[in-house]
Protein backbone atom coordinates (compact mmCIF):
# COMPACT_ATOMS: atom_id res chain seq x y z
CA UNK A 1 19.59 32.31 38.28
CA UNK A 2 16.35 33.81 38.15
CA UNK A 3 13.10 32.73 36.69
CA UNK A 4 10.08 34.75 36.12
CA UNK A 5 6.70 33.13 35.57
CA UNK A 6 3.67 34.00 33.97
CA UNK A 7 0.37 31.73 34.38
CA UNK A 8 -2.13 32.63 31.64
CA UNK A 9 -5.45 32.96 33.45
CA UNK A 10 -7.31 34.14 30.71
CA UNK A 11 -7.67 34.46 26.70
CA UNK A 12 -6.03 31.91 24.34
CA UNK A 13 -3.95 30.63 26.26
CA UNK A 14 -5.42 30.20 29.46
CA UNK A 15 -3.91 27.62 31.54
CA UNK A 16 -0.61 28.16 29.49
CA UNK A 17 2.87 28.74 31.68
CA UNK A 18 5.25 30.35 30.29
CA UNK A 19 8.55 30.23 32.65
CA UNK A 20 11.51 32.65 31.44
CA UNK A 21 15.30 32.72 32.50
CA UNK A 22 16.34 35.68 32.87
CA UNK A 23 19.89 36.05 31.78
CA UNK A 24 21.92 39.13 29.98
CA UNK A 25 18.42 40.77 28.86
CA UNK A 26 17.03 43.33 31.29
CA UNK A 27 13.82 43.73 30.12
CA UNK A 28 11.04 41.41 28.85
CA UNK A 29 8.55 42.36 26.24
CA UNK A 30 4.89 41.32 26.64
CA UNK A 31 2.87 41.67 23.15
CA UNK A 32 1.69 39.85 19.55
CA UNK A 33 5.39 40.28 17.86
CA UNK A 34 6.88 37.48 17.27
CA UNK A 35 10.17 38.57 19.45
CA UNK A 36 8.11 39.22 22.49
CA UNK A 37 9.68 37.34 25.65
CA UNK A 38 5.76 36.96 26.38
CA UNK A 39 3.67 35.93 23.14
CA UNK A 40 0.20 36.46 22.57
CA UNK A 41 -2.04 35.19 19.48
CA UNK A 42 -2.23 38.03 16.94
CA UNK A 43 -5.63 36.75 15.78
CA UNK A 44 -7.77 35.63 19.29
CA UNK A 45 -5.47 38.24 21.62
CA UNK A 46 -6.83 41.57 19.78
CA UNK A 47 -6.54 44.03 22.62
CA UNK A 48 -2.95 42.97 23.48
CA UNK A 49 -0.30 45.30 20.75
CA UNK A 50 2.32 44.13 19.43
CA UNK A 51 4.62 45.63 22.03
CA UNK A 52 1.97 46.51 24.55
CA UNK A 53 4.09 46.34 27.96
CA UNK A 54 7.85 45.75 29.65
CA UNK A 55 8.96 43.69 32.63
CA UNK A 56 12.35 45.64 33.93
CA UNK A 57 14.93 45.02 36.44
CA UNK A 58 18.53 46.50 37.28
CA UNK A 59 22.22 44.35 38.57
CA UNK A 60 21.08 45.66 41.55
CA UNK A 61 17.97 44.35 42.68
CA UNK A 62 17.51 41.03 40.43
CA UNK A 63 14.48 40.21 41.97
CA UNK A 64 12.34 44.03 41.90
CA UNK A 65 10.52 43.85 38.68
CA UNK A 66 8.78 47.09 37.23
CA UNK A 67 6.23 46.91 34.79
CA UNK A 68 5.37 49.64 32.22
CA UNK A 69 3.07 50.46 29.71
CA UNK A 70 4.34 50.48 26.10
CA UNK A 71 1.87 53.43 24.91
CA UNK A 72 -0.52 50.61 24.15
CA UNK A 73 -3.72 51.40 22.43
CA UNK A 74 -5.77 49.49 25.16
CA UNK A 75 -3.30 50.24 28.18
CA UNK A 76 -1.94 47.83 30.54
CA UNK A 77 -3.95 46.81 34.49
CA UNK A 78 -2.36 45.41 37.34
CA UNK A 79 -4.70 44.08 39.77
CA UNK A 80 -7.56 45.48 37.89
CA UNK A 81 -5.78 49.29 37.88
CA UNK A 82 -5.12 50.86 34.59
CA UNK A 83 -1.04 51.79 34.89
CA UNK A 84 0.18 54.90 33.93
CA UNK A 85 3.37 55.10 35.33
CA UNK A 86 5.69 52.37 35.78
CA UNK A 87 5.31 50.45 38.92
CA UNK A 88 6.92 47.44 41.07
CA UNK A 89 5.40 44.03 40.59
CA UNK A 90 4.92 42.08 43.69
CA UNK A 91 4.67 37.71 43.65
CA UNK A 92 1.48 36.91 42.67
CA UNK A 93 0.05 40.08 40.95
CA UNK A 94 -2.27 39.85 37.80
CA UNK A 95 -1.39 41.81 34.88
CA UNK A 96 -4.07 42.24 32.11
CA UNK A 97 -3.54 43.88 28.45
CA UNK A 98 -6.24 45.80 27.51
CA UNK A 99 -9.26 46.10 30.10
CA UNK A 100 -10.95 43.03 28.09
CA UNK A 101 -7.59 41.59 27.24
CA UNK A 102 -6.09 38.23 28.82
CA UNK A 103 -4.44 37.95 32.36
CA UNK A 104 -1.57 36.76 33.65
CA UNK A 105 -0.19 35.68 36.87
CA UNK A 106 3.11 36.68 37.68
CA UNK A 107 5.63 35.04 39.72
CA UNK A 108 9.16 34.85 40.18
CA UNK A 109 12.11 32.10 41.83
CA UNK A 110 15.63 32.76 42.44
CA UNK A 111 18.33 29.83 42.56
CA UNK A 112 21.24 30.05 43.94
CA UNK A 113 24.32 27.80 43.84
CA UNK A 114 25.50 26.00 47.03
CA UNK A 115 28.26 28.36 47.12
CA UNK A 116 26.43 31.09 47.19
CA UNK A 117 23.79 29.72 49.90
CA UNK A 118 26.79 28.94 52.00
CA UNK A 119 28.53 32.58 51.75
CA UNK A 120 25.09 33.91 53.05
CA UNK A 121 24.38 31.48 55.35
């Protein structure tokens, strides 16, 4: 199984970690609404939208995650770059929702079973 981890650098909930499972899903919402995978406060976070970006991934490559901006008002930055397109997140890069919006650290683990570590090994 695969987990995907987001370390809240900055805004309200700086220091926060927020670890997600990803299961049947293949995408993750980052915004305000209250179904986002990735919640932010409605009322501190004001440059974030509701649905402001999306964390994607296929069967096929479980652990190549694509980011994408949501048409947010206030647009999304990886690494300090204002996306347009989508793009491939690597370990360790800093996403930030709106250029004065909070950042996150992203970072990702995959498990595997024994049985699975042996048929590779």
């Amino acid at each position: 199984m695969t987990k995907i981890m987001f370390r809240h650098i900055s805004g309200s909930r700086a220091t926060e970690v927020d670890v997600v499972a990803l299961g049947a899903h293949r995408e993750l919402i980052l915004g305000r609404a209250p179904s986002a995978a990735v919640r932010f406060d409605p009322l501190h976070d004001r440059d974030v939208g509701r649905h402001h970006a999306r964390i994607s991934w296929s069967d096929a490559a479980p652990t190549i995650f694509e980011i994408a901006d949501l048409r947010s008002r206030n647009g999304t930055y990886v690494n300090g770059r204002l996306i347009t397109t989508p793009m491939r997140l690597n370990a360790g890069d800093v996403i930030q929702l709106g250029a004065a919006g909070p950042e996150i650290e992203v970072r990702w683990e995959l498990s595997m079973s024994s049985t699975m570590l042996h048929l590779i090994g």
